[in-house]
Protein backbone atom coordinates (compact mmCIF):
# COMPACT_ATOMS: atom_id res chain seq x y z
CA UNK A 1 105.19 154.07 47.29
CA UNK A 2 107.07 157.47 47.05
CA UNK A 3 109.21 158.13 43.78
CA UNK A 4 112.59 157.53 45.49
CA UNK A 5 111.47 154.07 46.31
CA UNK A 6 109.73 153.47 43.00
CA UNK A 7 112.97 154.42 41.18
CA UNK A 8 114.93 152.15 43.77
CA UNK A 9 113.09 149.33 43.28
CA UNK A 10 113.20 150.23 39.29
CA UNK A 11 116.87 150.16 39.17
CA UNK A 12 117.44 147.26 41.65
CA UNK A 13 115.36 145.11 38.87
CA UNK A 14 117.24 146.37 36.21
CA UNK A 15 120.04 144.93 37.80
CA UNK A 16 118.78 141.42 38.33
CA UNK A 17 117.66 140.89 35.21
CA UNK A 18 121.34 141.84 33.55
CA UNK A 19 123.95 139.35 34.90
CA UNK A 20 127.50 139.47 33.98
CA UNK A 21 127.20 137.24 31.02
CA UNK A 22 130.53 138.22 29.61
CA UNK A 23 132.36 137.49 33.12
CA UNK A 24 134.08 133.33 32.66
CA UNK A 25 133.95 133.08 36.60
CA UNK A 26 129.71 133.94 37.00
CA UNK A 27 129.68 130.83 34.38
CA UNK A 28 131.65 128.71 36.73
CA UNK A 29 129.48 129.84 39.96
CA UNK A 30 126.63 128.53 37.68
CA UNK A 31 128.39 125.51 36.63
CA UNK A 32 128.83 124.67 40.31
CA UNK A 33 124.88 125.14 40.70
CA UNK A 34 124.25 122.63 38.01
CA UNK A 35 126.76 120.18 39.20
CA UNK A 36 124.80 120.53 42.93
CA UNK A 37 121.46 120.26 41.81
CA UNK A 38 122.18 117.08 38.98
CA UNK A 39 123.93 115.37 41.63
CA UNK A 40 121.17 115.46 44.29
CA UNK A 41 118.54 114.74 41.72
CA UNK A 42 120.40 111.85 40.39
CA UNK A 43 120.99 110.27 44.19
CA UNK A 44 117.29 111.37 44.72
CA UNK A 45 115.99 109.63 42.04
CA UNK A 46 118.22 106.63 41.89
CA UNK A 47 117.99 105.52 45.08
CA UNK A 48 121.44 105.52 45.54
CA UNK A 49 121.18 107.08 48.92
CA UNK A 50 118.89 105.98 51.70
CA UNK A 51 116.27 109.17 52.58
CA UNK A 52 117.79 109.69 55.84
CA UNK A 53 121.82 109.30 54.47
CA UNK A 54 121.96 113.10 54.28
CA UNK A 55 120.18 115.60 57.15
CA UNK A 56 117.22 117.22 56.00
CA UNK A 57 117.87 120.41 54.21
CA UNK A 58 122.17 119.87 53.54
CA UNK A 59 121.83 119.57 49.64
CA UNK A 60 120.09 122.73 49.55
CA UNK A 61 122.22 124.68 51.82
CA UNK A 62 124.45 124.05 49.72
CA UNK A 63 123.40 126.31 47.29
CA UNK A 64 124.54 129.10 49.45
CA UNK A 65 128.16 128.60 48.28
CA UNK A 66 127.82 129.68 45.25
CA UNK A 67 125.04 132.29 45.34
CA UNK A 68 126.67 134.43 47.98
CA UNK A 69 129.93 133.71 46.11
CA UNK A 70 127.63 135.91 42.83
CA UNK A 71 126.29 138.21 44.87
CA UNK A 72 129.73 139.36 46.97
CA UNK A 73 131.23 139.46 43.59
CA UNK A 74 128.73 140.71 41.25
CA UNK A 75 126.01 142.35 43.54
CA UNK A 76 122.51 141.90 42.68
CA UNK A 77 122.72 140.58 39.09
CA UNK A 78 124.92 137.68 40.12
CA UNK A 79 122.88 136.90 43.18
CA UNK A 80 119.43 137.00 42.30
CA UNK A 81 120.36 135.51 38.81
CA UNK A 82 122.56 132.58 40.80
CA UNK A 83 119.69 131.85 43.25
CA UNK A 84 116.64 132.06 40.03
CA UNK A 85 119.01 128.96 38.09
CA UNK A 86 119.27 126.67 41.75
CA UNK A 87 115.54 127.24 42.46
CA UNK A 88 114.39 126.29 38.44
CA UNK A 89 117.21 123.44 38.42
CA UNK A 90 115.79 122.12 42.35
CA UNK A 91 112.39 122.13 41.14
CA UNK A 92 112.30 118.78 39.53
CA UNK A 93 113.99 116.66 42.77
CA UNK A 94 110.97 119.01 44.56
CA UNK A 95 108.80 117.24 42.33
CA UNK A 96 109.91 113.63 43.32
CA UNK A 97 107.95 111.11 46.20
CA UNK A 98 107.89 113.07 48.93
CA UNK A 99 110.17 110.28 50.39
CA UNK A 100 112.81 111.32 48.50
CA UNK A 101 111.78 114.91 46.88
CA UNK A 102 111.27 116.55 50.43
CA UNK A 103 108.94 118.93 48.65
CA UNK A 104 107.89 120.93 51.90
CA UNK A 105 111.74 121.52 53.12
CA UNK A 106 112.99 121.67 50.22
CA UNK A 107 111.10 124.56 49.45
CA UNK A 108 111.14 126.70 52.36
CA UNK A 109 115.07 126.07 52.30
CA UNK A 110 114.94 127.62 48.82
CA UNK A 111 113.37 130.26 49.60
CA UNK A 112 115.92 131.42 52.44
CA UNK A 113 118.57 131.00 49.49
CA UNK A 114 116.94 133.31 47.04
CA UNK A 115 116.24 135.52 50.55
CA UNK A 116 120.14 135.57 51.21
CA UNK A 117 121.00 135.99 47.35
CA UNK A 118 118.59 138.93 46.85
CA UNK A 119 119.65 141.08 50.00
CA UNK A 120 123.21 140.34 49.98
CA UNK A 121 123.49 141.41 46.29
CA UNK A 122 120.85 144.50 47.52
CA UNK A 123 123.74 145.00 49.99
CA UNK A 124 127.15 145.05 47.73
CA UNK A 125 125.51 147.34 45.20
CA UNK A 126 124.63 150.07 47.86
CA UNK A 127 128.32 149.95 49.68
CA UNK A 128 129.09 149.59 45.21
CA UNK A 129 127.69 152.88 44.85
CA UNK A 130 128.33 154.53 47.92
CA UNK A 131 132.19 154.20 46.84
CA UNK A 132 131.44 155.28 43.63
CA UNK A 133 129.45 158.54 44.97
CA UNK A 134 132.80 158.92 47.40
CA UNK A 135 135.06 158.62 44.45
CA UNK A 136 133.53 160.87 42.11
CA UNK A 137 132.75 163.47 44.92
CA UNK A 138 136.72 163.35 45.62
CA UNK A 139 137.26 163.57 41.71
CA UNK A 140 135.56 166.86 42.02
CA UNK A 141 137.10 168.15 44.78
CA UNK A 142 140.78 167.34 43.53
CA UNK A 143 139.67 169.32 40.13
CA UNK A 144 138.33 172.38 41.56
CA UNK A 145 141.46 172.12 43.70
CA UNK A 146 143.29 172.27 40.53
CA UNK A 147 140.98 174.69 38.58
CA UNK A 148 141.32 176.83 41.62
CA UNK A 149 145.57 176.74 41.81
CA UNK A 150 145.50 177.79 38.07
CA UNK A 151 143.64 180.61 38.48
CA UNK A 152 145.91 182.09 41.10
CA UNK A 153 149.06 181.31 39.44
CA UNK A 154 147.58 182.86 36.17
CA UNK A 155 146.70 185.66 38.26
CA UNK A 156 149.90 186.31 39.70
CA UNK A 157 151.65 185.38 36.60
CA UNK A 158 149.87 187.99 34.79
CA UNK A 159 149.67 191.32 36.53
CA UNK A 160 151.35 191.14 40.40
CA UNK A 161 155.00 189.42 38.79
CA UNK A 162 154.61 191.46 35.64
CA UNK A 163 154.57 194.66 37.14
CA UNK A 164 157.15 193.66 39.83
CA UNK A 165 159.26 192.29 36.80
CA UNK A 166 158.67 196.31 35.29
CA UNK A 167 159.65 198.04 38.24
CA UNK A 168 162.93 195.99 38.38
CA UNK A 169 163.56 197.11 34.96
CA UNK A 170 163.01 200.43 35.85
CA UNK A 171 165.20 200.56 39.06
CA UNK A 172 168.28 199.88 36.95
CA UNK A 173 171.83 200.59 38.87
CA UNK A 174 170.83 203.78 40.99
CA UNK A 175 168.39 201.44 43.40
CA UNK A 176 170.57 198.39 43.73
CA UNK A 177 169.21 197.13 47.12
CA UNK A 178 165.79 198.32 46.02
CA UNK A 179 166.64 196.27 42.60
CA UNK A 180 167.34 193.19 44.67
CA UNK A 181 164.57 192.86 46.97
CA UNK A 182 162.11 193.57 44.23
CA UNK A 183 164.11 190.69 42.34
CA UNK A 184 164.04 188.58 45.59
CA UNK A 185 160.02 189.05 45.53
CA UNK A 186 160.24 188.15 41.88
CA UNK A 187 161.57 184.70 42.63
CA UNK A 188 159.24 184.16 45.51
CA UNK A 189 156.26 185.02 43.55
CA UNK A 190 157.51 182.79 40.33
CA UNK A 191 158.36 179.95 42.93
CA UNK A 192 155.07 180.02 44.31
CA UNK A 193 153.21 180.46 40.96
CA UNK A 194 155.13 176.97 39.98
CA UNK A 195 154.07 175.07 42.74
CA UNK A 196 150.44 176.00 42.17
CA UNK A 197 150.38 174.91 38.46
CA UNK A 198 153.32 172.82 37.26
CA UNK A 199 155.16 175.10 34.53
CA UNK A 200 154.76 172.23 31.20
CA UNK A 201 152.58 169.80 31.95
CA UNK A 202 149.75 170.84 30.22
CA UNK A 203 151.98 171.45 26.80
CA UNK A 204 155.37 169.26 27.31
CA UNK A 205 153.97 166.08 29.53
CA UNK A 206 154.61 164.39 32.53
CA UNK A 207 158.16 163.81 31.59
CA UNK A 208 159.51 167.23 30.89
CA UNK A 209 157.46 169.09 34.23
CA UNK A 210 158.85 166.40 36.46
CA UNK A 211 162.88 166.73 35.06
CA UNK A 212 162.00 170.80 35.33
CA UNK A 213 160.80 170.31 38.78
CA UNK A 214 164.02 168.30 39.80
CA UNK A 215 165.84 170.88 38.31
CA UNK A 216 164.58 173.78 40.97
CA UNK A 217 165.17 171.23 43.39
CA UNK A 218 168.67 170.58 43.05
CA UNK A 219 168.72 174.45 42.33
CA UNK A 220 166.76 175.80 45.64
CA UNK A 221 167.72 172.67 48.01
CA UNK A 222 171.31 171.90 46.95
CA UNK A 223 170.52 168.26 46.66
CA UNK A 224 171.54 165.60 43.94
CA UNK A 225 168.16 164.74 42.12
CA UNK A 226 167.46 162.34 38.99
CA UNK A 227 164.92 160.80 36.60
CA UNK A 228 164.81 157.56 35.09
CA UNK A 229 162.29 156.96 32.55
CA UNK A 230 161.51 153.21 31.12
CA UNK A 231 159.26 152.49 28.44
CA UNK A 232 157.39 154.55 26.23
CA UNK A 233 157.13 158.05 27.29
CA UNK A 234 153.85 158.85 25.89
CA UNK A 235 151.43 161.23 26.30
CA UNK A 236 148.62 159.70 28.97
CA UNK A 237 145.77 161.18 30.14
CA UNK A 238 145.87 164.41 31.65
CA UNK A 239 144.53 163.33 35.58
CA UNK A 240 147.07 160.38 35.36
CA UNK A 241 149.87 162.99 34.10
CA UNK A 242 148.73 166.08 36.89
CA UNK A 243 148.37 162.91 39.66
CA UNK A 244 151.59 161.28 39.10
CA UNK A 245 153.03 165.06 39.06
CA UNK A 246 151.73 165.93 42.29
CA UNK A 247 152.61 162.87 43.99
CA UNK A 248 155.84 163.08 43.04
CA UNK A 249 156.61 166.93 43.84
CA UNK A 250 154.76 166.13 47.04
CA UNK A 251 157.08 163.08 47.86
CA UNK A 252 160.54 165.27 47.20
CA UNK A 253 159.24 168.07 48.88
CA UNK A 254 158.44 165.79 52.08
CA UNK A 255 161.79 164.41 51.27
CA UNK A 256 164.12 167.64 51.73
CA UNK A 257 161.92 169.22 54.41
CA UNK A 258 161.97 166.35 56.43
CA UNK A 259 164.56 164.25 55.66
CA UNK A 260 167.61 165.85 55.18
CA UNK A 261 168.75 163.46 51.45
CA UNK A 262 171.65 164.17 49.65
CA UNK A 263 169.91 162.44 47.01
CA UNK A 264 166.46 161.77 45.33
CA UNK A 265 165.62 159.84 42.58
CA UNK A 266 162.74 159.47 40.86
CA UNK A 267 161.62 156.62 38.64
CA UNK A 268 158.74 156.57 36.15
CA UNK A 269 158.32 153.59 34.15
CA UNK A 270 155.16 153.26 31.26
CA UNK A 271 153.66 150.28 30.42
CA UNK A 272 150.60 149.42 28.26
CA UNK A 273 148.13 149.26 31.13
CA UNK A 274 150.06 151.16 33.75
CA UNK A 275 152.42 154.42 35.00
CA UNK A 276 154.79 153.18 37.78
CA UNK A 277 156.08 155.77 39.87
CA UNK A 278 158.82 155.94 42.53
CA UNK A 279 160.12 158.53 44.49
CA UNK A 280 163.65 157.25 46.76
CA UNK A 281 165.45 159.41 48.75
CA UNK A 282 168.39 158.40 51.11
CA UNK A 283 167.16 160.52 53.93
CA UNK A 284 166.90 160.02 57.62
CA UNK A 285 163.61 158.35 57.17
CA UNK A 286 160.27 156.99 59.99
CA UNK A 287 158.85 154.07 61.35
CA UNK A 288 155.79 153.49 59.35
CA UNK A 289 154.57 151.36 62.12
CA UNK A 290 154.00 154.17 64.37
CA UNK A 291 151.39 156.13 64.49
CA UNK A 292 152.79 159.45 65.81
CA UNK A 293 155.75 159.64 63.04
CA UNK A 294 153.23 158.61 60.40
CA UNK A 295 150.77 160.68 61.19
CA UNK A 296 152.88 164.04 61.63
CA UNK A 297 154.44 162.76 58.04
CA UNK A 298 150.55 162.17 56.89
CA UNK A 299 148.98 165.79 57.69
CA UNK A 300 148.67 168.40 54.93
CA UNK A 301 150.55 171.87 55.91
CA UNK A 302 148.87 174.52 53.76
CA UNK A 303 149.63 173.72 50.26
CA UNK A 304 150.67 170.20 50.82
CA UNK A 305 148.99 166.95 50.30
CA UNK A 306 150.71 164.94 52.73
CA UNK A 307 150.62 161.21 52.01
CA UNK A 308 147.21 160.58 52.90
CA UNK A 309 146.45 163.50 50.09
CA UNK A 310 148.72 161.31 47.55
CA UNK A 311 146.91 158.16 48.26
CA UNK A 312 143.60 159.78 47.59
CA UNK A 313 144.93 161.19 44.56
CA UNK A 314 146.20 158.12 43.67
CA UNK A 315 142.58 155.93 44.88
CA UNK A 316 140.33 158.65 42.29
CA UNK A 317 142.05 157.26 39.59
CA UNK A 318 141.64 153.69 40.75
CA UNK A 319 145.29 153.13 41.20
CA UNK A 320 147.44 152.03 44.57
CA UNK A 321 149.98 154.10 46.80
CA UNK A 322 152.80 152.26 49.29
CA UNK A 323 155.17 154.17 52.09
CA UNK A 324 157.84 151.98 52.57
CA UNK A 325 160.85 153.46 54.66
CA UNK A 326 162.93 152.79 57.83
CA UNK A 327 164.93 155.09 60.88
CA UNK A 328 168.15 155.97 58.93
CA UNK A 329 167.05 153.78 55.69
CA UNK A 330 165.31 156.88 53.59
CA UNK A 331 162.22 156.06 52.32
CA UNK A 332 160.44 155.19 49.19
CA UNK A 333 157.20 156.51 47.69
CA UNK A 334 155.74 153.82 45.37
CA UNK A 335 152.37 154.28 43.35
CA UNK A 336 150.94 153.13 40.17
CA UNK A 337 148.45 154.82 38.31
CA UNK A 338 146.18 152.76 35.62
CA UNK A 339 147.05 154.91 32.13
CA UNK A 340 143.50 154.83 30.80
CA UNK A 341 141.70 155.29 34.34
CA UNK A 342 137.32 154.15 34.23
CA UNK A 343 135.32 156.73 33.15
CA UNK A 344 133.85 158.71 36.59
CA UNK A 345 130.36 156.65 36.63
């Protein structure tokens, strides 16, 4: 057996023998075992049933309720763990008369439940960590996405804007066209440094880099836009602070691009377990329902994320992004964003 299957087989053991004990609902499925396997033992053994009252094999079929119920819920450790308790708990009707034990069928018939348990468990836990291995492989991606737009706004921060910001200075009144397209290129180059790396976040918070980026809103786009915070206003972690930031400077950007508002508001409201986010704007709005419209909405154009881009953002952290808007309704950007998101596994 080569190491890759060795360590396979290794961890898939590990697994089985480490059930959600702590989980109420695996206690249930088991309960629901018990209650299957007393009751056909007690008509068994009590004669309370003629041998042929039930077809041959129904009472054990049975079982497969309840063990693919562990297994599609808790993979391997519920399934193989589910189908171990109904084979030990079977095994004293097995060991009844044969004209009421049906030892032979019985057993084969348990057999093809601890078959279905085992694989079907083997099956969730590989899709289980095949989403995991997508999730933290898009985790990565979105931070050296990040990493990489904070280099370049430091870098034009620090020496391209600087000395354009210089040669302004020196210009004075004798160059005053030169004066204002070097101060044009100044605000172009600040503009784009601030989309790259929110100007705050980092040091002020969420709440403070999303009123600032409002602000250049209603400044550059001449729309009405406002904030309303509920709850608590603390500090959360910084991916749930630079993900709820990008989703909303991606949804008002989208907004007065595409559709034309004379007003956006944005909504963030903190909970215990929870940021809520909204972005509404009053804007000419799409049909979500078709494809086209959603789809030209949906694609990234150079810097932007697009709302496929926001619900991945959203999906690393384990949180949830809705599009809800209508033909001359606006539309509403909707997400919520779990404020202590799992550890990447």
């Amino acid at each position: 057996m080569s190491s890759g299957a060795t360590t396979r087989a290794r961890d898939a053991l590990r697994r089985a023998l480490h059930p959600p004990v702590r989980d109420p609902r695996f206690w249930a499925t088991q309960a629901a075992v018990v209650a299957l396997a007393g009751l056909h033992f007690y008509l068994d053994a009590s004669d309370k049933l003629e041998p042929s009252a039930l077809p041959t094999g129904i009472p054990v079929i049975l079982l497969l309720i309840p063990v693919l119920y562990a297994a599609l819920r808790y993979g391997l450790a519920g399934g193989a763990a589910t189908a171990l308790l109904a084979t030990l708990l079977w095994l004293p009707d097995i060991a009844l008369p044969d004209a009421r034990g049906h030892p032979a069928g019985d057993g084969i018939e348990l057999l093809i439940v601890v078959a279905v348990g085992v694989f079907a468990g083997v099956h969730i836990d590989r899709r289980h960590d095949a989403e995991r291995r997508a999730r933290t492989y898009a985790a990565m991606l979105v931070d050296a996405h990040e990493e990489e737009r904070l280099r370049i706004a430091r870098d034009i921060h620090d020496d391209p804007l600087q000395r354009l910001v210089d040669v302004a200075r020196r210009a004075g009144t004798e160059q005053p066209a030169s004066k204002d397209d070097l101060l044009d290129v100044i605000t172009r180059l600040r503009d784009i440094a601030r989309g790259l790396r929110p100007p705050g976040l980092d040091e002020l918070g969420l709440v403070a880099a999303v009123r600032g980026l409002l602000a250049d809103v209603e400044d550059s786009e001449h729309v009405a836009a406002e904030l309303d915070v509920q709850g608590d206003a603390t500090r959360l972690p910084p991916a749930v602070e630079l993900t709820a930031f990008r989703i909303v400077q991606e949804a008002a950007r989208n907004a007065v691009h595409h559709a034309a508002p004379r007003h956006v508001a944005v909504t963030l409201r903190y909970t215990a377990a929870a940021l809520h986010l909204a972005v509404r704007d009053d804007g000419s709005g799409f049909d979500t329902t078709t494809s086209t419209a959603f789809a030209e909405a949906s694609s990234p154009n150079g810097p932007h994320l697009g709302l496929l881009g926001m619900r991945e953002r959203a999906a690393v952290l384990g949180g949830s992004l809705t599009v809800a808007s209508r033909p001359g309704r606006g539309t509403t950007v909707a997400a919520t964003l779990p404020a202590r998101p799992a550890a990447d596994p």
